[in-house]
Protein backbone atom coordinates (compact mmCIF):
# COMPACT_ATOMS: atom_id res chain seq x y z
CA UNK A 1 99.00 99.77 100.56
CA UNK A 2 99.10 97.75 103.66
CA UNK A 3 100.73 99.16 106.97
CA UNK A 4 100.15 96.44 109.29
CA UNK A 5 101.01 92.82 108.04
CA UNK A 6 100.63 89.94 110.28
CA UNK A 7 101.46 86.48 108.43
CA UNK A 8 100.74 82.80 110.32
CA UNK A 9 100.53 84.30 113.69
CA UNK A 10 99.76 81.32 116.20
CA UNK A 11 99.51 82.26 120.38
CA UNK A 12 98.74 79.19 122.94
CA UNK A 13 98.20 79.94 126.93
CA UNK A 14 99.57 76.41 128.21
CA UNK A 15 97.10 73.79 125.88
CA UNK A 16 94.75 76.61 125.23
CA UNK A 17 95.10 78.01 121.55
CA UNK A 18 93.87 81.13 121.27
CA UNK A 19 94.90 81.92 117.55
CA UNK A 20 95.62 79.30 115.04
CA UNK A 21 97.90 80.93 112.09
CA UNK A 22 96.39 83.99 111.51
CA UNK A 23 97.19 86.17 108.94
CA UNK A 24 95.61 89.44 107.70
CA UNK A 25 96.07 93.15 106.51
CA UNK A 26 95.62 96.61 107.76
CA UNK A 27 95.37 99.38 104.60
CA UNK A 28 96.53 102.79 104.89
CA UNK A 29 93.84 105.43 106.01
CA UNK A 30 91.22 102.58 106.99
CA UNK A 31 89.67 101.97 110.06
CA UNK A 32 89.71 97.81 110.57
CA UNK A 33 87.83 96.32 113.48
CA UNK A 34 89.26 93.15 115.06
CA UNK A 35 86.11 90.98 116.63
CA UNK A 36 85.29 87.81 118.14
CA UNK A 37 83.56 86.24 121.15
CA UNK A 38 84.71 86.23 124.34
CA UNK A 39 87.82 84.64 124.87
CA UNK A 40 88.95 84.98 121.57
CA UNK A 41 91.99 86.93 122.05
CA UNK A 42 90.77 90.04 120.00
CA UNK A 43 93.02 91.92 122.83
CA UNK A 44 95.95 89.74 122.74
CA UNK A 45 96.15 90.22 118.83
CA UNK A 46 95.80 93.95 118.86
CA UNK A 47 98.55 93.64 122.14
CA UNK A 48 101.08 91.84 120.05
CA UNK A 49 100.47 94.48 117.47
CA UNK A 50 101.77 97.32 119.29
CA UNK A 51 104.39 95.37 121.26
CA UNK A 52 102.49 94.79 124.67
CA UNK A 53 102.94 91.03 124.44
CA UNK A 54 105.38 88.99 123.12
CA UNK A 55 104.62 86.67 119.57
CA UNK A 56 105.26 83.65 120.21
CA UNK A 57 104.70 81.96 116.67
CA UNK A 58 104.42 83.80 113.24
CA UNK A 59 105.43 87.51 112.02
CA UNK A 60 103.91 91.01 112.32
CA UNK A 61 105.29 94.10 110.14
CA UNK A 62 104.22 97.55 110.64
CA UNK A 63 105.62 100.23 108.35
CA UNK A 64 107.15 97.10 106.18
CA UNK A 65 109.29 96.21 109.40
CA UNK A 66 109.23 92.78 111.16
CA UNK A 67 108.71 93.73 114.75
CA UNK A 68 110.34 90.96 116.73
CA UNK A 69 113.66 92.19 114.93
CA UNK A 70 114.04 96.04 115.58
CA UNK A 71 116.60 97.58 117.49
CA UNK A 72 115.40 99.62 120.82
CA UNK A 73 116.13 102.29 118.79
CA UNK A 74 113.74 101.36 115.96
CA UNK A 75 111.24 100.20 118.18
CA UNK A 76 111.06 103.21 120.11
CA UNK A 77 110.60 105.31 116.64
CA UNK A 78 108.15 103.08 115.82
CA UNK A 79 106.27 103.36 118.62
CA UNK A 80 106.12 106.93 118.86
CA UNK A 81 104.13 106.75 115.14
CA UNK A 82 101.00 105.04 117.12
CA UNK A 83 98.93 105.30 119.84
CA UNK A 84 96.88 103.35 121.90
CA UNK A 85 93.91 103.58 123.45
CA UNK A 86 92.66 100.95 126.72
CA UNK A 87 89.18 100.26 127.15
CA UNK A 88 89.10 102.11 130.02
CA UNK A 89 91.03 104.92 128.83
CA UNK A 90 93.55 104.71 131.76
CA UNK A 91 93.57 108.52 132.39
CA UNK A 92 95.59 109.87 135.41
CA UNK A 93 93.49 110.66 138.06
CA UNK A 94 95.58 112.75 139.90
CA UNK A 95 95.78 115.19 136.88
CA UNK A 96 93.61 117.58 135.44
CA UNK A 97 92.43 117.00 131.93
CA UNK A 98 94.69 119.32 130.25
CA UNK A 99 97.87 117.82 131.56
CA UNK A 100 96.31 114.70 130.94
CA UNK A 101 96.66 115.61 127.15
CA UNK A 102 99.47 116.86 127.70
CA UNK A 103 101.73 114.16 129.40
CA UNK A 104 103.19 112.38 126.39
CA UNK A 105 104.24 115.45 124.98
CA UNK A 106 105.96 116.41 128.32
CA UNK A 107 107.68 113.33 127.96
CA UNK A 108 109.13 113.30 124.41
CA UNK A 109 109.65 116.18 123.20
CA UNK A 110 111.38 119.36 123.73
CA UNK A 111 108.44 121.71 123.02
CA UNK A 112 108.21 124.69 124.79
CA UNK A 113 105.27 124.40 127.58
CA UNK A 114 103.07 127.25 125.74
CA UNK A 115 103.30 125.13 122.77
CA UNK A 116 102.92 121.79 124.37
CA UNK A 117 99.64 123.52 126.09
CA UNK A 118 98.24 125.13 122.69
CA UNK A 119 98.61 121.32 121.64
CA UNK A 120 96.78 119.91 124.07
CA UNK A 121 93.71 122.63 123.55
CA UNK A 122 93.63 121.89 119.91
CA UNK A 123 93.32 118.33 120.64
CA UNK A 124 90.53 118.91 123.10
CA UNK A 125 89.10 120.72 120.74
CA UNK A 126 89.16 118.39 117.92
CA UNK A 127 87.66 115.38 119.83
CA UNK A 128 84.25 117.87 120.80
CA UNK A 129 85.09 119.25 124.62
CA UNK A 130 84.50 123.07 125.73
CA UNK A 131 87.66 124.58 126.86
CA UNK A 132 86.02 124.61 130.47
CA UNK A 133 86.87 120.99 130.95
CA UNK A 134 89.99 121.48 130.81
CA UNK A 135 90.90 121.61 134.35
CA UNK A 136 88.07 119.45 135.79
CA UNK A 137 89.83 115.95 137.01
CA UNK A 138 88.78 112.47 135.51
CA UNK A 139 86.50 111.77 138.43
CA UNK A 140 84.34 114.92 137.53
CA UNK A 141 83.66 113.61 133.89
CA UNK A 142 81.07 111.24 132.35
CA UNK A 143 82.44 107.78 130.57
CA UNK A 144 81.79 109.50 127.62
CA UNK A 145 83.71 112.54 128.67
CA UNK A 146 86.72 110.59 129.78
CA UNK A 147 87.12 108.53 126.45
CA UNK A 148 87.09 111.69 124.68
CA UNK A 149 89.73 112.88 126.60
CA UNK A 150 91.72 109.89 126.42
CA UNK A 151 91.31 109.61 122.46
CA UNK A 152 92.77 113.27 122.84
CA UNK A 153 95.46 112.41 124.85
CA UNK A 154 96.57 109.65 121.73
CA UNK A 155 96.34 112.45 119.26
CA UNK A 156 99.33 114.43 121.08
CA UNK A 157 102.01 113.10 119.57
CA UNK A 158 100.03 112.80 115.70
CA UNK A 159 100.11 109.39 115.38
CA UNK A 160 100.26 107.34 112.18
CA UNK A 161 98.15 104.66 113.62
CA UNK A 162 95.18 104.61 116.10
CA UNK A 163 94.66 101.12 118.04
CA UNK A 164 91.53 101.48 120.02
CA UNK A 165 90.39 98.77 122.68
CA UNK A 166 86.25 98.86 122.88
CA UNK A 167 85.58 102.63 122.60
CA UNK A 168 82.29 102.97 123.14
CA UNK A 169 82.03 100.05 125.79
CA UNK A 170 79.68 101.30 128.73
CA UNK A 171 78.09 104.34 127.03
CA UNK A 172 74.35 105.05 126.21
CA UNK A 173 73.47 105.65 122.37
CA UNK A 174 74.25 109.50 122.01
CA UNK A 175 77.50 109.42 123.13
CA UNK A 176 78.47 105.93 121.23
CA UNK A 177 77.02 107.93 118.19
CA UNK A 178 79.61 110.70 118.87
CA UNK A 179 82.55 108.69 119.30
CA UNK A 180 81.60 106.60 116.14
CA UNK A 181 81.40 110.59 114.22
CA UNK A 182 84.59 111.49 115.73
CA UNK A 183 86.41 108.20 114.46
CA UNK A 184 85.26 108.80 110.64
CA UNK A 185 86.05 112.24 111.68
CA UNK A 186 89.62 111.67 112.07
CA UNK A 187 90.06 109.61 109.13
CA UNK A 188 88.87 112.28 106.76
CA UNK A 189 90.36 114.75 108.12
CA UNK A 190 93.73 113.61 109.47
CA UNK A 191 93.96 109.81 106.81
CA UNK A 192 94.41 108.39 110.32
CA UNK A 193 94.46 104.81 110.07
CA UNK A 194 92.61 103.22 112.99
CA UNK A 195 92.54 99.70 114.44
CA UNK A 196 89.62 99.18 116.67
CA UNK A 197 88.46 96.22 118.93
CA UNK A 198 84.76 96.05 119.25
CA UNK A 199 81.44 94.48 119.87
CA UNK A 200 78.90 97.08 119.73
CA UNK A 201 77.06 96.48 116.27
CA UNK A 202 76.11 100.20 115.07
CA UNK A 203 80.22 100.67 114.82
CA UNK A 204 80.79 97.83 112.96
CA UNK A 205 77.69 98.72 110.37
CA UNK A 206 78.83 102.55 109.98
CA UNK A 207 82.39 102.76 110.75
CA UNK A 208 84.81 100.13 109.96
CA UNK A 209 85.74 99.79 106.38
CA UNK A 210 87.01 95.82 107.15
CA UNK A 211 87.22 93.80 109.36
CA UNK A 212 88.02 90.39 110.90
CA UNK A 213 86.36 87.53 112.95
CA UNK A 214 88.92 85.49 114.94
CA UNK A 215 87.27 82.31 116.73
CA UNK A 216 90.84 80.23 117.04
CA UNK A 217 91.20 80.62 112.89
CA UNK A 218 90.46 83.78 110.90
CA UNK A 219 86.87 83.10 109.79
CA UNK A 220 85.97 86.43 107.99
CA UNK A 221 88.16 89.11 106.40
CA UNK A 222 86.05 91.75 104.52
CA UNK A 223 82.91 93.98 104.77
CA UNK A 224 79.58 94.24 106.01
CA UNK A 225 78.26 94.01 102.98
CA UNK A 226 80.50 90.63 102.42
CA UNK A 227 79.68 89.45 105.74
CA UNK A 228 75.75 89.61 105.70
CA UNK A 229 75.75 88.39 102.02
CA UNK A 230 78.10 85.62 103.62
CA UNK A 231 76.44 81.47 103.26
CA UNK A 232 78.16 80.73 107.08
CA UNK A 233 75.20 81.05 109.20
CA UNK A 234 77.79 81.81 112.51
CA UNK A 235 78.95 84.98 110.73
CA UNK A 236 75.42 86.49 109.93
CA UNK A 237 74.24 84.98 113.84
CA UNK A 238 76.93 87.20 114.97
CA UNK A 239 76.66 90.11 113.22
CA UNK A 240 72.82 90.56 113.35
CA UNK A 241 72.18 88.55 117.50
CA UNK A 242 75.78 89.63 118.88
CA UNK A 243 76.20 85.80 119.74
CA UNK A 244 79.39 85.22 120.94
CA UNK A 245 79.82 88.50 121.27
């Protein structure tokens, strides 16, 4: 059952075409990476998705719903159903951790603040951090630290869907390994169906259950196990020497 449909979706930056009728699937409860080299709009894609940027050719459903024709109304419910997560997890620095968490749950709901702060401790629980954390700021924490805390901060409000912009960009090999648990994590425990934007080769091999390769035109749409038994030499290059990466 797909819950993300995008059908003949075409974006040009003046006479630069950055996609060229794309169309593809996202499945309930799987996580699907979106790559491609530099430049290849992996981030414009996965912006258009959640209704950062504006389509400009082509149509993109989410929950069966064509986005470009909601009401505020609808796209506000809609929104509230997903989260997402920049590469850089964009945490406030001028709050601690726990009201980090907290913040979108301050902001729409009526919870109760004992509630809203249970919440937040759960969720800072469930993405690996010690309770003493909690009221360290973002400029006392590792990388690794802060995109925890920032993947916590998306779980507030229980979203259907998980977009995730590079994850594990800029960490060493432990805590890559953690975030990559945590992801398959979620989707066992929570059927969380995550959409994830990445180059770093160990997530693509052990995580995602599909993926795509955008270069202009959708070049791949499966596996790994599709892709390295794949006859285009570009795909298995890029997969196995990160060119274009």
């Amino acid at each position: 059952m797909s819950i993300i449909k995008v059908e003949n979706l075409s974006t040009a930056f003046g006479d630069n075409l950055v996609h060229n009728n794309i169309s593809f699937e996202v499945n309930k409860g799987e996580i699907f990476g979106v790559l491609g080299g530099s430049g290849s709009g992996k981030s414009v894609l996965v912006k258009q998705i959640v209704m950062l940027n504006e389509i400009q050719k082509g149509t993109i459903k989410i929950f069966d719903k064509d986005i470009s024709k909601l009401s505020l109304d609808e796209t506000k419910e809609i929104k509230l159903n997903f989260s997402y997560l920049f590469q850089f997890g964009a945490l406030y620095s001028f709050l601690n951790v726990i009201e980090n968490i907290s913040v979108m749950l301050k902001e729409y709901t009526n919870l109760p603040k004992d509630l809203i702060e249970k919440i937040a401790y759960t969720n800072l629980d469930i993405v690996g951090l010690p309770k003493r954390v909690a009221k360290l700021y973002p400029s006392e924490l590792s990388g690794g630290m802060k995109k925890r805390v920032a993947l916590a901060r998306s779980l507030a409000m229980q979203p259907k869907i998980l977009f995730l912009d590079e994850p594990t960009s800029g960490l060493d090999p432990a805590s890559t390994q953690q975030i990559n648990e945590l992801l398959l994590y979620l989707k066992n425990s929570l059927d969380m169906t995550t959409v994830i934007i990445t180059h770093d080769l160990e997530t693509i091999k052990t995580v995602l259950d599909r993926f795509i390769i955008i270069k202009k035109d959708k070049i791949f749409d499966g596996n790994i196990s599709k892709a390295m038994n794949s006859d285009d030499e570009f795909i298995k290059d890029f997969l196995t020497n990160k060119k274009a990466m």
